[in-house]
C-alpha atoms as a PDB file:
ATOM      1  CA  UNK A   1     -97.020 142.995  66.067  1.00  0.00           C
ATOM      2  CA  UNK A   2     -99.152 140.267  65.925  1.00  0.00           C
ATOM      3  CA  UNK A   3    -102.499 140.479  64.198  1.00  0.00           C
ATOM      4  CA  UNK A   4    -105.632 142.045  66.570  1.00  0.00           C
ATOM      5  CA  UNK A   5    -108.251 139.429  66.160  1.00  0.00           C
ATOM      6  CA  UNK A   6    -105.718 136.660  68.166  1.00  0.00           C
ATOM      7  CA  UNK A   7    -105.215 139.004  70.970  1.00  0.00           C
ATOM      8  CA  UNK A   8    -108.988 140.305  70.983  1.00  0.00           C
ATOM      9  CA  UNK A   9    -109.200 136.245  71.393  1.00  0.00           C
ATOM     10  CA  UNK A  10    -106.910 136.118  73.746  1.00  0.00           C
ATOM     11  CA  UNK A  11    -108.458 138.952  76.148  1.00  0.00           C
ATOM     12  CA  UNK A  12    -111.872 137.121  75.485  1.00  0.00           C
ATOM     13  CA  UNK A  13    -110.755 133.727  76.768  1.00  0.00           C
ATOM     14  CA  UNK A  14    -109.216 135.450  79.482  1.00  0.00           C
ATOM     15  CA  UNK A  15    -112.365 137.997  80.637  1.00  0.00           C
ATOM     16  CA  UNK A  16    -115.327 135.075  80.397  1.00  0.00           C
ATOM     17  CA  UNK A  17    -113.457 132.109  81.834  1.00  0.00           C
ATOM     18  CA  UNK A  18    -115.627 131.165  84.490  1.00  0.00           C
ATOM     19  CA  UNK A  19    -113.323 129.800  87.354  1.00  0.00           C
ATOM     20  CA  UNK A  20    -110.693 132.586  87.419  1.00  0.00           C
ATOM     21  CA  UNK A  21    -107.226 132.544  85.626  1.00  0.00           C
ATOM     22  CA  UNK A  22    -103.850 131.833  87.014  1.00  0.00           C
ATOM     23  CA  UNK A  23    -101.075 133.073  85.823  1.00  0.00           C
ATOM     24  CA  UNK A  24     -96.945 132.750  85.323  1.00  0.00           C
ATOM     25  CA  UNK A  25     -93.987 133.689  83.590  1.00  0.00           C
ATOM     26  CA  UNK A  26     -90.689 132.672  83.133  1.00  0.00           C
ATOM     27  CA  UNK A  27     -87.286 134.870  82.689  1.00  0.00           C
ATOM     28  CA  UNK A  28     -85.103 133.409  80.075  1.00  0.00           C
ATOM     29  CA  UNK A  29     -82.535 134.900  77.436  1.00  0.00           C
ATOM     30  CA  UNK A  30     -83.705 133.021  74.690  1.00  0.00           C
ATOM     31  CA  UNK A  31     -87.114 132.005  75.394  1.00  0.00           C
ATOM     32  CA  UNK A  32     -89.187 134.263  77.773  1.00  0.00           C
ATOM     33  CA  UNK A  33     -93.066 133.847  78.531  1.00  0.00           C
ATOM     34  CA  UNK A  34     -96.087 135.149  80.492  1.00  0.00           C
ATOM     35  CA  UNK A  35     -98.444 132.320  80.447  1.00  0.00           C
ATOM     36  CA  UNK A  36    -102.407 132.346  81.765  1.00  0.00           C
ATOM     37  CA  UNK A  37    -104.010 128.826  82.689  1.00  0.00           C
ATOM     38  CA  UNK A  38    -107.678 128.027  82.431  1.00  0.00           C
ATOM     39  CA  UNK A  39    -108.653 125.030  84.610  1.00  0.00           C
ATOM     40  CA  UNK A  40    -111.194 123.083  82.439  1.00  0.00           C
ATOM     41  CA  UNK A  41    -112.132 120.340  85.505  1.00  0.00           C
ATOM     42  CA  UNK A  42    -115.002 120.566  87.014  1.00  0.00           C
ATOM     43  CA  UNK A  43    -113.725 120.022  90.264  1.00  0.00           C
ATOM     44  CA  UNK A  44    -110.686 121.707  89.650  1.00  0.00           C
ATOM     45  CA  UNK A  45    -108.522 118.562  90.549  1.00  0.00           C
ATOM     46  CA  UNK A  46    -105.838 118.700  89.170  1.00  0.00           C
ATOM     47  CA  UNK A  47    -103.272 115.815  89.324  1.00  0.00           C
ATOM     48  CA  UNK A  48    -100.286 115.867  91.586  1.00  0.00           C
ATOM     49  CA  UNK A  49     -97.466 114.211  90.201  1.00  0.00           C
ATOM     50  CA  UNK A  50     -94.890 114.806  92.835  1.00  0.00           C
ATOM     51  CA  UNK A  51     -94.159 111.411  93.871  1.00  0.00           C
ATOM     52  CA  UNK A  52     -94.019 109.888  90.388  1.00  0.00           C
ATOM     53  CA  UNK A  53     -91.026 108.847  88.601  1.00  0.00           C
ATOM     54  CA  UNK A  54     -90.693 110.150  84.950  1.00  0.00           C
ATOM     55  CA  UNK A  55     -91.907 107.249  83.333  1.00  0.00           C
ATOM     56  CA  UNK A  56     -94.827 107.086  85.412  1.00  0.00           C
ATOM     57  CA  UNK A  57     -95.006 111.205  84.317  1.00  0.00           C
ATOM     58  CA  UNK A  58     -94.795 109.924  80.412  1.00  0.00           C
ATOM     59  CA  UNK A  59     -97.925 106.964  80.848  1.00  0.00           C
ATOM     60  CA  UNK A  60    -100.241 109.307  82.595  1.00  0.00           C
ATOM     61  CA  UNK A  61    -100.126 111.833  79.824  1.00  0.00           C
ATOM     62  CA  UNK A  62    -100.001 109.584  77.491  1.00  0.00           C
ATOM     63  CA  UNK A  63    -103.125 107.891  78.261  1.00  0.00           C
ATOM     64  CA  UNK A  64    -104.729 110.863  79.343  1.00  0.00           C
ATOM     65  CA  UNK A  65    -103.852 113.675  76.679  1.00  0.00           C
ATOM     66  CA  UNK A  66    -107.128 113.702  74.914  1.00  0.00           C
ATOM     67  CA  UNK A  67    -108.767 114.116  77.902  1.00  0.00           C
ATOM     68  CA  UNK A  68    -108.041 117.592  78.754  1.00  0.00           C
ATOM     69  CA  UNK A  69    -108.066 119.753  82.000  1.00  0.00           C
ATOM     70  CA  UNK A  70    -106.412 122.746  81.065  1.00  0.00           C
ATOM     71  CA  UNK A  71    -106.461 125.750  78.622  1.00  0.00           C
ATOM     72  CA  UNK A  72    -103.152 127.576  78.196  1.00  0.00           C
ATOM     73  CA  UNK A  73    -102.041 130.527  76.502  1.00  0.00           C
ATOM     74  CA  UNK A  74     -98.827 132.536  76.214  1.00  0.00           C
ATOM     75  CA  UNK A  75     -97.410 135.376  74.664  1.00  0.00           C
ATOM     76  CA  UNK A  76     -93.617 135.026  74.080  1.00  0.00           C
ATOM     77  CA  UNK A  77     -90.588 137.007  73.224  1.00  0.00           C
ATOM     78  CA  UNK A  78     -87.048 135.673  72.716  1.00  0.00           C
ATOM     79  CA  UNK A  79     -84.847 138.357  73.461  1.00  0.00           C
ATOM     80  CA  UNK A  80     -81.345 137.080  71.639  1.00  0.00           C
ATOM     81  CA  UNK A  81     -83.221 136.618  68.727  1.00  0.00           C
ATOM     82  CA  UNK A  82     -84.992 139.875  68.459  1.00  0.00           C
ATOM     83  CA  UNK A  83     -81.611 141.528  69.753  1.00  0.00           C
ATOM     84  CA  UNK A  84     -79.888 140.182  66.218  1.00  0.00           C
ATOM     85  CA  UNK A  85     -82.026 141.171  64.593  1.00  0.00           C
ATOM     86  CA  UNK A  86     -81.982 145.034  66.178  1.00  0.00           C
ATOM     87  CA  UNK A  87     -77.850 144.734  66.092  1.00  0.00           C
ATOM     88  CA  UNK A  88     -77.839 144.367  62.346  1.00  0.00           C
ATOM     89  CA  UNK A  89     -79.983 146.997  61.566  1.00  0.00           C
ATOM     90  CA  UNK A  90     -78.889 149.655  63.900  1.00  0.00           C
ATOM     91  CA  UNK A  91     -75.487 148.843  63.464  1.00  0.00           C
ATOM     92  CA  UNK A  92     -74.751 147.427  60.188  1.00  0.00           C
ATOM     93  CA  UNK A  93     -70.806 147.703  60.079  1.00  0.00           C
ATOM     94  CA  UNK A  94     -70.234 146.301  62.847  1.00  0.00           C
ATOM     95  CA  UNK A  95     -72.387 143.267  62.415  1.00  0.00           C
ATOM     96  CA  UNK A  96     -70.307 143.187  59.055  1.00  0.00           C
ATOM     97  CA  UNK A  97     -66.831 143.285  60.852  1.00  0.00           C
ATOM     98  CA  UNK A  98     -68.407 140.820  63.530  1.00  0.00           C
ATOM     99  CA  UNK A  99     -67.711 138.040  60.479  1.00  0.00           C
ATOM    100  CA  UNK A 100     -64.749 135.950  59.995  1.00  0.00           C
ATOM    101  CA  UNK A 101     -65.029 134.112  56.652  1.00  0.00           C
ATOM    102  CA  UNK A 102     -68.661 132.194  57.170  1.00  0.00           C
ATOM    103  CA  UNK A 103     -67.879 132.751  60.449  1.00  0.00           C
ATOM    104  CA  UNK A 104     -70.363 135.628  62.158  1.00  0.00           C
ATOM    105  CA  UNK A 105     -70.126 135.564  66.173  1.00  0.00           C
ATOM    106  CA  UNK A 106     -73.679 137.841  66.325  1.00  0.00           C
ATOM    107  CA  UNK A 107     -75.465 134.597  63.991  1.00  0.00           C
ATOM    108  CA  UNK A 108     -74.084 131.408  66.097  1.00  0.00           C
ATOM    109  CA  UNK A 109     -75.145 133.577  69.211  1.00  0.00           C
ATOM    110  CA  UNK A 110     -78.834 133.746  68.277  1.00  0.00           C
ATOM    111  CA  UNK A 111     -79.091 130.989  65.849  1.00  0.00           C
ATOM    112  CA  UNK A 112     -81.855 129.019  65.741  1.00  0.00           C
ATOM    113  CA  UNK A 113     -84.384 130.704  66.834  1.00  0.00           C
ATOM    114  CA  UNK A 114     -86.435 132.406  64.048  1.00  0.00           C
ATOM    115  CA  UNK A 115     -89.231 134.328  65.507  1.00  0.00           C
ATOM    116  CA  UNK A 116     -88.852 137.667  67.717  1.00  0.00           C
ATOM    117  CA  UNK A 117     -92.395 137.127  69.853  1.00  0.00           C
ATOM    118  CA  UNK A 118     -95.306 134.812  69.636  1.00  0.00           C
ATOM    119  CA  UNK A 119     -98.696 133.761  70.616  1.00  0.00           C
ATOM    120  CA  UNK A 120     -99.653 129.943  71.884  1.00  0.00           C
ATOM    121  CA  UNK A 121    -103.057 128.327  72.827  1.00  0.00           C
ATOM    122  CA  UNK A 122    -102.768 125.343  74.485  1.00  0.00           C
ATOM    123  CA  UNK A 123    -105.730 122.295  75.184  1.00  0.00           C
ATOM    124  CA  UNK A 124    -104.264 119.207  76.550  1.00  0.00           C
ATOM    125  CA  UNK A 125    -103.840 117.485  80.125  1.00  0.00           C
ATOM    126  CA  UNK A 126    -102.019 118.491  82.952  1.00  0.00           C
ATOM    127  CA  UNK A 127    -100.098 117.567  86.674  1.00  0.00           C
ATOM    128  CA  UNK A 128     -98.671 119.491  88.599  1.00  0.00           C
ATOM    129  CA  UNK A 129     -95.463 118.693  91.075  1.00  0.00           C
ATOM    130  CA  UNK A 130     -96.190 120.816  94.354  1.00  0.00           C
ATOM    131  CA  UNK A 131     -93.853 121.579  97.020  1.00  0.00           C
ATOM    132  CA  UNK A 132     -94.068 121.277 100.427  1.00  0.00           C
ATOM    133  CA  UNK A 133     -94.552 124.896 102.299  1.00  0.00           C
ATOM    134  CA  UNK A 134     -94.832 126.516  98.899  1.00  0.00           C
ATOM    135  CA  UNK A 135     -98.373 127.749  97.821  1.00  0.00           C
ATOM    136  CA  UNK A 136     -97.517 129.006  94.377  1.00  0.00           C
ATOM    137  CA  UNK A 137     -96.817 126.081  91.715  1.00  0.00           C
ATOM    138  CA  UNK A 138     -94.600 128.378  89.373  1.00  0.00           C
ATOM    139  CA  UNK A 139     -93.390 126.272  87.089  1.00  0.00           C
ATOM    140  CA  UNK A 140     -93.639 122.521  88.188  1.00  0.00           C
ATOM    141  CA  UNK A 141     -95.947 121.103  86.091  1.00  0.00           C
ATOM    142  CA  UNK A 142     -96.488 119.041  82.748  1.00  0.00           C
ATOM    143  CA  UNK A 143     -98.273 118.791  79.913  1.00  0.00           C
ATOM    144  CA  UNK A 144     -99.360 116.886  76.971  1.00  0.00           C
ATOM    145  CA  UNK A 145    -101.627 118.109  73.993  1.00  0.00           C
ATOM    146  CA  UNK A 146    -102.218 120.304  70.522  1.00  0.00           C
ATOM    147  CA  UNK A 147    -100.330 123.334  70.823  1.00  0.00           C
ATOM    148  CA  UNK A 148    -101.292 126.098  67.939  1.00  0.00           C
ATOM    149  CA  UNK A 149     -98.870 128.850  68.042  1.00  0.00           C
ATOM    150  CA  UNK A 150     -98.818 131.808  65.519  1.00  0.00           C
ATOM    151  CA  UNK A 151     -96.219 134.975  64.353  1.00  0.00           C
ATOM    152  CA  UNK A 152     -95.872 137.602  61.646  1.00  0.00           C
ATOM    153  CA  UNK A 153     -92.504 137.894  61.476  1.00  0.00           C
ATOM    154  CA  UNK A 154     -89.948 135.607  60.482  1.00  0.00           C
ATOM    155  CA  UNK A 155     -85.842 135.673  61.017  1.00  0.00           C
ATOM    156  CA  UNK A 156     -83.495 135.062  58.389  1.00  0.00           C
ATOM    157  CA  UNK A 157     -79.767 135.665  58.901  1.00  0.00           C
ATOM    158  CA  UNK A 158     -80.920 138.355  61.717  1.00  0.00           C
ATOM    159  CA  UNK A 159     -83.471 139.810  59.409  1.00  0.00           C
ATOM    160  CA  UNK A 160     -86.695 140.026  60.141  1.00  0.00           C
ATOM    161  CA  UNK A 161     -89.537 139.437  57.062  1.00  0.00           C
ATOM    162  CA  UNK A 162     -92.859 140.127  56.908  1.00  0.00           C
ATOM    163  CA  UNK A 163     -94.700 136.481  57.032  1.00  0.00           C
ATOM    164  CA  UNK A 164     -97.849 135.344  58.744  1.00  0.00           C
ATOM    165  CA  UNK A 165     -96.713 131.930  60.015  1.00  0.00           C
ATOM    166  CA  UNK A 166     -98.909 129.291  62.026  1.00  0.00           C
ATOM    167  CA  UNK A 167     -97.685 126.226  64.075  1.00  0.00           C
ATOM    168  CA  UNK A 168     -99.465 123.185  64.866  1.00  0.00           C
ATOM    169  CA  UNK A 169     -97.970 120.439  66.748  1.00  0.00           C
ATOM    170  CA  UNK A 170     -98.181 117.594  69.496  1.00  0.00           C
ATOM    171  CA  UNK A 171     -96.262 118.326  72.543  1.00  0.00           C
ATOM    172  CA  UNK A 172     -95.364 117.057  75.309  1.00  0.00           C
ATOM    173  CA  UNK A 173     -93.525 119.315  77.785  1.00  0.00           C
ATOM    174  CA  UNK A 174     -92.562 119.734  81.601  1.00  0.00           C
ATOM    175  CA  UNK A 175     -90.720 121.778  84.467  1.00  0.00           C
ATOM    176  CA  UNK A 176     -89.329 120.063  87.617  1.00  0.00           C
ATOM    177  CA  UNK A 177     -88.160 122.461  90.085  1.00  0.00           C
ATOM    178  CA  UNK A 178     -87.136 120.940  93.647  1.00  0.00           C
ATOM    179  CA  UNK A 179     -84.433 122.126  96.239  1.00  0.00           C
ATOM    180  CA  UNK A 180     -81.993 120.156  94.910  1.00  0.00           C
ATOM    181  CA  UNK A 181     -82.410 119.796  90.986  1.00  0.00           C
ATOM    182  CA  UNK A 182     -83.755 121.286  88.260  1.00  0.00           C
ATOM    183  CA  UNK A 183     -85.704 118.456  85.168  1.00  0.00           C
ATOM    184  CA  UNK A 184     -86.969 120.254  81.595  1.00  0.00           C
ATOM    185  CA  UNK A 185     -87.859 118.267  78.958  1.00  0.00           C
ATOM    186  CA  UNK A 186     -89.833 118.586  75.779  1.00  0.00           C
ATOM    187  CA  UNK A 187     -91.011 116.319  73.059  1.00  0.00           C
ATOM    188  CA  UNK A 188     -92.975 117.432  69.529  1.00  0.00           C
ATOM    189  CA  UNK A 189     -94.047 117.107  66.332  1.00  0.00           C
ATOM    190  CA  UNK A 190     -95.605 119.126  64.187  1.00  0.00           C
ATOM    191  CA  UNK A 191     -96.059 121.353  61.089  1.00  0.00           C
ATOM    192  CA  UNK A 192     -95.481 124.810  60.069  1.00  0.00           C
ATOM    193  CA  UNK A 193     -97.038 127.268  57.875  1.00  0.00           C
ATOM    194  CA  UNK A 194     -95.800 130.313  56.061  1.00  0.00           C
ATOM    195  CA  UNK A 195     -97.920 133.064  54.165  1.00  0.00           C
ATOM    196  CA  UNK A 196     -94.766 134.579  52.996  1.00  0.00           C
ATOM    197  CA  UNK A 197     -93.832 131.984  49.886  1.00  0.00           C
ATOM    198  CA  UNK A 198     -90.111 132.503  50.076  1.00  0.00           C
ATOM    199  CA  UNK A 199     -90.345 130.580  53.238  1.00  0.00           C
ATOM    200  CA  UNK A 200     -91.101 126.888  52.859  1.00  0.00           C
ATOM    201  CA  UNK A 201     -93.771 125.319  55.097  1.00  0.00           C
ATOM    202  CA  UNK A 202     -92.272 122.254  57.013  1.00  0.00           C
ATOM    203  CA  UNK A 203     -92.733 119.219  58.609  1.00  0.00           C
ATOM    204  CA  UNK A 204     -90.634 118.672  61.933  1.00  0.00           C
ATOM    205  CA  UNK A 205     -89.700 116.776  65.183  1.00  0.00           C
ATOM    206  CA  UNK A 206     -87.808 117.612  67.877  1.00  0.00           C
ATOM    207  CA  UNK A 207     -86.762 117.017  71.487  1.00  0.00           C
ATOM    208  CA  UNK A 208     -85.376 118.370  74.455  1.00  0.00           C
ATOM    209  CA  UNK A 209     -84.112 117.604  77.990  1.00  0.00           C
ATOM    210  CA  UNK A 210     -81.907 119.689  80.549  1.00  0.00           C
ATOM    211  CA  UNK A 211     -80.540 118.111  84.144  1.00  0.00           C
ATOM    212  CA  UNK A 212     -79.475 120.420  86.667  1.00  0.00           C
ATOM    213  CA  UNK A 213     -78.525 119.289  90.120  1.00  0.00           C
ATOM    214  CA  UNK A 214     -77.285 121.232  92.540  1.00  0.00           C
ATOM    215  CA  UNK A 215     -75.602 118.793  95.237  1.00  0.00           C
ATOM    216  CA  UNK A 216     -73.613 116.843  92.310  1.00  0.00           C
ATOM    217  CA  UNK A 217     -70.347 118.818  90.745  1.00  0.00           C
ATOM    218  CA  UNK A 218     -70.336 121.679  89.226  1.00  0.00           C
ATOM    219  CA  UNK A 219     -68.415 119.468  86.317  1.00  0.00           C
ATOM    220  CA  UNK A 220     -71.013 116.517  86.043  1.00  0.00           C
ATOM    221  CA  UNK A 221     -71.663 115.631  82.917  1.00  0.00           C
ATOM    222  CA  UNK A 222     -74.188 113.474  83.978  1.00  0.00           C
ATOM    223  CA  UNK A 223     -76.353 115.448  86.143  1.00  0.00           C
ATOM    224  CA  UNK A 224     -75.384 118.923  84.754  1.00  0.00           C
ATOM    225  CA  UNK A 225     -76.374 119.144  81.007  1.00  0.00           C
ATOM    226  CA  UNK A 226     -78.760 119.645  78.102  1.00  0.00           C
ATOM    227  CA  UNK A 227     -78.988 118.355  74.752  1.00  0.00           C
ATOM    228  CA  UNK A 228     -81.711 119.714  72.335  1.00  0.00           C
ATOM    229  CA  UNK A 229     -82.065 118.274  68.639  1.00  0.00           C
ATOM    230  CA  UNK A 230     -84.552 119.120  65.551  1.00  0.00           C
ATOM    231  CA  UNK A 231     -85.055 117.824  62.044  1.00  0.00           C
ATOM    232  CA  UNK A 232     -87.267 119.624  59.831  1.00  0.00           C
ATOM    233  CA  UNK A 233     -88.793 118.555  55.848  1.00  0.00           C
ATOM    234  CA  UNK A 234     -90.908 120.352  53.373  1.00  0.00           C
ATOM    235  CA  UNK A 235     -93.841 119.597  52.755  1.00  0.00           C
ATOM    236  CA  UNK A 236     -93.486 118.644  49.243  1.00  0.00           C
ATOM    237  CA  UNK A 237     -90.693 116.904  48.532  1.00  0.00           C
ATOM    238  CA  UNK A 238     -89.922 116.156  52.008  1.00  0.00           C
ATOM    239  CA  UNK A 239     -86.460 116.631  51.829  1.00  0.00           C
ATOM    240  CA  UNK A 240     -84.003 117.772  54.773  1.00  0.00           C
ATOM    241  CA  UNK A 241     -84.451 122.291  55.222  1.00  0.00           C
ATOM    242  CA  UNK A 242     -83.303 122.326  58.975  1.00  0.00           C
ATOM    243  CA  UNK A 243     -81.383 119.972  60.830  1.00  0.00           C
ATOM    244  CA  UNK A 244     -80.074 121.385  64.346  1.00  0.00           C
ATOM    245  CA  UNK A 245     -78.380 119.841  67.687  1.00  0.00           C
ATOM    246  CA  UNK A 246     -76.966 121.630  70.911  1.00  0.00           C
ATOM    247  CA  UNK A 247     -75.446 119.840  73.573  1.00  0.00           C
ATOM    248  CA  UNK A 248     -75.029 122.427  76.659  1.00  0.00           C
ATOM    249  CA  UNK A 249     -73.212 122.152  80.145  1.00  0.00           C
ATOM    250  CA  UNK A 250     -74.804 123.657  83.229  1.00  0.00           C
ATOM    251  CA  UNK A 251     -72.479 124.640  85.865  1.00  0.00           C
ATOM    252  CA  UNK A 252     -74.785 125.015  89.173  1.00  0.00           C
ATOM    253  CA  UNK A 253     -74.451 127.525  91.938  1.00  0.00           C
ATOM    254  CA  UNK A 254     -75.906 128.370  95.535  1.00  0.00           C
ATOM    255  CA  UNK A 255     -75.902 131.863  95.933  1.00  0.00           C
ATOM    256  CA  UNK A 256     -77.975 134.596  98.336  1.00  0.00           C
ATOM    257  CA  UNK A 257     -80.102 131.588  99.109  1.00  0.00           C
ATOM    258  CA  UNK A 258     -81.396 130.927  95.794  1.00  0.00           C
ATOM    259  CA  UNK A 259     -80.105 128.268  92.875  1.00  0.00           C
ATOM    260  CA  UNK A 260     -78.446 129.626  89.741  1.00  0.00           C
ATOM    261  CA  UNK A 261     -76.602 127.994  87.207  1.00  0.00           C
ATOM    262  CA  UNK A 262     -74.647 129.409  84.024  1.00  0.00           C
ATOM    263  CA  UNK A 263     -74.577 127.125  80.702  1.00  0.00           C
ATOM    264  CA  UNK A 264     -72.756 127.522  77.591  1.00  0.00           C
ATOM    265  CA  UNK A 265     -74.444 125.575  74.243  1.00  0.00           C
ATOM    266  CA  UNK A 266     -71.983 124.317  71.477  1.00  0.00           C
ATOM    267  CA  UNK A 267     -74.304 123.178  68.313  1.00  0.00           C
ATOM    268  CA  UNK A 268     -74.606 122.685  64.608  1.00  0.00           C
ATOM    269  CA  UNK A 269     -77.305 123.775  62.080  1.00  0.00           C
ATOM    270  CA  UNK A 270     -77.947 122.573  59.043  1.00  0.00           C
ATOM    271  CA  UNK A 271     -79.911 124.586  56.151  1.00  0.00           C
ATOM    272  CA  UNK A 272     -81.628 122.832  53.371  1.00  0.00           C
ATOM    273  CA  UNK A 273     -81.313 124.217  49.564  1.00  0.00           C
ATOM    274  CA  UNK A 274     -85.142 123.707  49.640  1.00  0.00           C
ATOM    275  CA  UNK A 275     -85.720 125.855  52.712  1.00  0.00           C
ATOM    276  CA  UNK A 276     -86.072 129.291  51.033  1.00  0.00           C
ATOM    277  CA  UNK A 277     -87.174 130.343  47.687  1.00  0.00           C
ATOM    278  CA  UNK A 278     -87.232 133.073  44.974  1.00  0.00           C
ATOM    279  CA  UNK A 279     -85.599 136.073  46.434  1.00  0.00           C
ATOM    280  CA  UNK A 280     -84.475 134.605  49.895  1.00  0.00           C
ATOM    281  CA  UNK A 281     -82.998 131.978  47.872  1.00  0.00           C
ATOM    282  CA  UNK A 282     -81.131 134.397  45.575  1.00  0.00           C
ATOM    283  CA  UNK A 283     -80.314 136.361  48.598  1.00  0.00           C
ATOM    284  CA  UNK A 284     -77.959 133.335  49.726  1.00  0.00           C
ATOM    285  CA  UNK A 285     -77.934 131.500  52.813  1.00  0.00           C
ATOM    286  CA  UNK A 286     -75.237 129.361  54.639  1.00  0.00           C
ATOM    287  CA  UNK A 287     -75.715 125.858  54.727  1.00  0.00           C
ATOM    288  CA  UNK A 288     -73.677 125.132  57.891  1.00  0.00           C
ATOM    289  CA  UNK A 289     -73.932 127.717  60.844  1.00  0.00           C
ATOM    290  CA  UNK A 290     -72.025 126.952  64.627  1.00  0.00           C
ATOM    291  CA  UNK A 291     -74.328 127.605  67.464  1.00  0.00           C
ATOM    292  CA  UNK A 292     -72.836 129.108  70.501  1.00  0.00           C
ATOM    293  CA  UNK A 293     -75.481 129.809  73.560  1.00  0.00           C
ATOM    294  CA  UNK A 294     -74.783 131.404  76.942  1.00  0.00           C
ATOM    295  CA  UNK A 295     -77.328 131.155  79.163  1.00  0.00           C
ATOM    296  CA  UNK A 296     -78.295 131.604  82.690  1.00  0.00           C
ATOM    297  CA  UNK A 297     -81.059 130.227  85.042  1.00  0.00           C
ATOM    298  CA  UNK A 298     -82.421 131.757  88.413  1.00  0.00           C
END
């Protein structure tokens, strides 16, 4: 698991900080998270950004990012990814027989994500979007700021390898939950650094936004969708290792009172001959992989 001293650091932030901690989590198949907030303000003021529009959202941060109000952390698990990885080694044959050609169903369904769990700190600015008769903020709220996130495990093809990895990167990230749509987005850059050598440490941008809207048809393109892309270089000859883009429809439901919607991904990823090295690299990798992501949101 990961290493002792960033959890001991973890529990330490968490134990001494003097105005309390508040906590969340959020329930995803490929990207699941308990998070703990640390309000840095004095007065505890934090913004409300209810009434804003996004680009109003965007300028505030912005302007306001190295200013910070909040300390985050969060421990993460992605369950698809971690679930490939447990598939082919508890049941080797029939990830085997789960190819056709190049072609391995198990792969495009927990492709590009390459981590099992992880750690984050977070320091950056914050607003929150509140709700009217609702006391608990959950998930509306956005930030901007230097995100350091670390691992010791790595995936490759659904393997996992021993490797000590560190992110840093410039994010900018937010949640918009409301009664009658659903806003994500996400915007970074950043770099990435592996112990294990067979693993090449990168350079990389990348974006995300997802629309869900719950009055507009289930079949809106428009309203009811997701796109995510990422482009990734090494760091020495800065030449192309990852190159990835999903484009996902979200089909929206009201059910028992609460909003759900189902989405299917379609995507492409690219691998880079410069990517892995020395025995991964002799192990063989597949420059083109499909991505294919079910998903579902409560």
């Amino acid at each position: 698991m990961i290493q002792s001293f960033w959890l001991s650091l973890l529990l330490a932030v968490l134990c001494f900080a003097k105005d309390g901690v508040e906590f969340d989590y959020e329930l995803d198949m490929y990207y699941s998270n308990v998070s703990a907030f640390v309000n840095l303000d004095k007065d505890k003021n934090i913004t409300d950004g209810t009434n804003w529009s996004e680009k109003e959202i965007y300028t505030h941060l912005l302007k306001n990012s190295f200013h910070p109000n909040i300390f985050l952390t969060e421990l993460a698990f992605h369950p698809m990814s971690w679930g490939g990885v447990w598939y082919r080694k508890h049941y080797p044959q029939r990830y085997t027989k789960a190819s056709i050609d190049n072609f391995n169903i198990v792969k495009a369904l927990t492709a590009g994500w390459e981590e099992p769990y992880s750690i984050s700190f977070f320091v950056g600015r914050m607003l929150v979007f509140k709700q009217k008769h609702a006391h608990h903020i959950g998930n509306n709220r956005a930030y901007m700021g230097l995100l350091l996130s670390i691992g010791d495990q790595t995936i490759k093809d659904n393997k996992a390898y021993d490797d000590t990895w560190l992110n840093v990167e410039y994010k900018l990230k937010g949640t918009r939950e409301l009664e009658r749509k659903d806003l994500d987005w996400s915007f970074r850059i950043g770099y990435r650094y592996h112990n294990n050598k067979n693993f090449a440490n990168t350079l990389y941008v990348g974006a995300r936004r997802s629309s869900i809207d719950f009055y507009k048809s289930i079949w809106s393109i428009l309203y009811n969708s997701a796109f995510s892309t990422l482009l990734e270089v090494d760091d020495k000859r800065f030449s192309l290792t990852k190159a990835e883009m999903v484009l996902e429809k979200k089909w929206p439901l009201r059910s028992w009172g609460q909003n759900i919607a189902l989405g299917l991904g379609v995507g492409y990823l690219y691998y880079g001959k410069h990517r892995y090295s020395d025995a991964l690299q002799n192990e063989g990798y597949n420059a083109h992989q499909l991505i294919f992501q079910p998903n579902l949101k409560w």
